[in-house]
C-alpha atoms as a PDB file:
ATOM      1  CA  UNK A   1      -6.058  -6.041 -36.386  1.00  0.00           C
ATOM      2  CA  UNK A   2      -2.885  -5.145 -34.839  1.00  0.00           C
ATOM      3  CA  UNK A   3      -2.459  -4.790 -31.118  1.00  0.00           C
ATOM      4  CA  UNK A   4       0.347  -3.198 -29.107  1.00  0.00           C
ATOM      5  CA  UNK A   5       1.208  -2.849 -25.512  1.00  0.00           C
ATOM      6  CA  UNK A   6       3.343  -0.334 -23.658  1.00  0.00           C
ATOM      7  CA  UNK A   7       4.322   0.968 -20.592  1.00  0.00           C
ATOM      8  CA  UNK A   8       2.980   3.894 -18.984  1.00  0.00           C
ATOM      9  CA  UNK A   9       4.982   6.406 -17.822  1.00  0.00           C
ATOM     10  CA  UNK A  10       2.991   7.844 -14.887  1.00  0.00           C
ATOM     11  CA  UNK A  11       4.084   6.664 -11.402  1.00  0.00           C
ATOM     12  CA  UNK A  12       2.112   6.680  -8.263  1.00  0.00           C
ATOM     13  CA  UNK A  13       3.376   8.584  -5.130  1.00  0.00           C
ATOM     14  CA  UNK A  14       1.665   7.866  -1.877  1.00  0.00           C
ATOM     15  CA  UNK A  15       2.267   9.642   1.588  1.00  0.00           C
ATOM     16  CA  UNK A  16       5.411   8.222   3.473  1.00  0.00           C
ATOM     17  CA  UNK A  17       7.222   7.969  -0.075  1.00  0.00           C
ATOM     18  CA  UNK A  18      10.402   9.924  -0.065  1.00  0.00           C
ATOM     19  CA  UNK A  19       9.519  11.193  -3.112  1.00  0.00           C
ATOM     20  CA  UNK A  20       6.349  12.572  -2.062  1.00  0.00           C
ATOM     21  CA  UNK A  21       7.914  15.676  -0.471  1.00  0.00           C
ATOM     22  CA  UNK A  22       8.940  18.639  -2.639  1.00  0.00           C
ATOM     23  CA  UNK A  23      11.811  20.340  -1.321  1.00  0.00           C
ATOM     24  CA  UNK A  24      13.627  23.325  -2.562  1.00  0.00           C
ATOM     25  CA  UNK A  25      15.960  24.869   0.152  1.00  0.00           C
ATOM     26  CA  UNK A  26      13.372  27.285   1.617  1.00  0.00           C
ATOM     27  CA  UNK A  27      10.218  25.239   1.681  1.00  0.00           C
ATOM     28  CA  UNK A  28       9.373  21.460   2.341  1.00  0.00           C
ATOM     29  CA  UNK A  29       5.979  20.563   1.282  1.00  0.00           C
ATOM     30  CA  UNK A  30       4.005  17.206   0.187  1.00  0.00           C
ATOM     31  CA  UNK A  31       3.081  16.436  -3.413  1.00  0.00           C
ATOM     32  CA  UNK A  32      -0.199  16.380  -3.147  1.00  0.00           C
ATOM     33  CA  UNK A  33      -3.142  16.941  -0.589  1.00  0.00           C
ATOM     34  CA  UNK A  34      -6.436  18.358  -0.090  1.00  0.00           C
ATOM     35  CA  UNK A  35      -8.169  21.963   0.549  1.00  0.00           C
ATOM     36  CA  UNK A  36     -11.812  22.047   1.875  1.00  0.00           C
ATOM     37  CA  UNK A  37     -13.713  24.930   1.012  1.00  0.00           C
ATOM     38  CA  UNK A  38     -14.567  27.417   3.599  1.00  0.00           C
ATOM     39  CA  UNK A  39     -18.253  27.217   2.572  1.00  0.00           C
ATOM     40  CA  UNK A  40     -17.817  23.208   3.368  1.00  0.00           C
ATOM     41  CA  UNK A  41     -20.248  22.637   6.523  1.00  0.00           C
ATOM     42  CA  UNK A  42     -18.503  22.423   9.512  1.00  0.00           C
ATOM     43  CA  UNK A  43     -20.124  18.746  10.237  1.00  0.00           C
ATOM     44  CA  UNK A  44     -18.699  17.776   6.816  1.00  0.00           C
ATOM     45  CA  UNK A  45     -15.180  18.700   8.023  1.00  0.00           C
ATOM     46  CA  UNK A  46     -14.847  16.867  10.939  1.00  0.00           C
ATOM     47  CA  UNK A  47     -15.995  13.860   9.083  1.00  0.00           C
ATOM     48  CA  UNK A  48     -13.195  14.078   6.051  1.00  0.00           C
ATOM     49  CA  UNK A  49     -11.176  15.394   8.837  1.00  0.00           C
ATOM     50  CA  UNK A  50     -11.565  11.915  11.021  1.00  0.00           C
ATOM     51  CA  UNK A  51     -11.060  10.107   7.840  1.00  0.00           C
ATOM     52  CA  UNK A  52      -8.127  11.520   6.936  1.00  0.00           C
ATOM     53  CA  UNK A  53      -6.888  11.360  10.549  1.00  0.00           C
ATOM     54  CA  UNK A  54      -7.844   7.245  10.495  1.00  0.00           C
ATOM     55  CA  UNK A  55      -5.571   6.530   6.913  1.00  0.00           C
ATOM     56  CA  UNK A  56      -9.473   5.885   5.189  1.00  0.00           C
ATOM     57  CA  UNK A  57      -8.610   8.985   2.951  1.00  0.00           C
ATOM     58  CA  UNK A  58      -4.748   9.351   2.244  1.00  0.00           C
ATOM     59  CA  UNK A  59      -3.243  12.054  -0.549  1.00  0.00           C
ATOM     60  CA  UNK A  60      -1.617   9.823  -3.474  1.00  0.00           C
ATOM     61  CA  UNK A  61      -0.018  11.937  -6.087  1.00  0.00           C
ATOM     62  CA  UNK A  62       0.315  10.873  -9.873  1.00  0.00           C
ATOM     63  CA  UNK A  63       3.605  12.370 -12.007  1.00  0.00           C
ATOM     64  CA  UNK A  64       5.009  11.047 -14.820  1.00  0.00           C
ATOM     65  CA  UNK A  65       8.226   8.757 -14.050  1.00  0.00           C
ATOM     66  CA  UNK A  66      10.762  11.742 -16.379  1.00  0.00           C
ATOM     67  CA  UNK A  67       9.648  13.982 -13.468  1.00  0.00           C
ATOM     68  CA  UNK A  68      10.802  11.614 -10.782  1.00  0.00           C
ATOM     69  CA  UNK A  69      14.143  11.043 -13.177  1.00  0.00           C
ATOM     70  CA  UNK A  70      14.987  14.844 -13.218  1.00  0.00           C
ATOM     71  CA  UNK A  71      14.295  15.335  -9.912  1.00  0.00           C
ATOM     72  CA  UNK A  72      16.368  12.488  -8.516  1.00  0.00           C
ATOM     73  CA  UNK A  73      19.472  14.367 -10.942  1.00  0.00           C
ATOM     74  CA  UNK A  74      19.427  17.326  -9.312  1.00  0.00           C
END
């Protein structure tokens, strides 16, 4: 049996991170986030809204590192 490790190449990007905002001239947006469904009961909102608010929920965004490589070239 043969066995091999390696490296992955996807890097984690967490709110606060530089790298977590896209920017292109015109726009300046974060990575990653959420959308709630307007059919999501109100009640249900304000609770992932109060989690979100208190850091228990935070967005975290998952690209592979090439993407962070070409990005810091530009």
């Amino acid at each position: 049996m043969k066995i091999s490790s390696r490296t992955s190449n996807i890097r984690t990007i967490r709110q606060g991170d530089p790298k977590f905002t896209l920017q292109d001239g015109l726009m300046i947006c974060p990575r990653a986030g959420f959308e709630i469904n307007e059919k999501c009961p109100r009640e249900y909102k304000l609770i992932i809204t109060e989690c979100f608010n208190n850091g228990w929920i935070k967005p975290v965004a998952h690209v592979y590192g090439k993407e962070l490589t070409i990005d810091a070239l530009r």
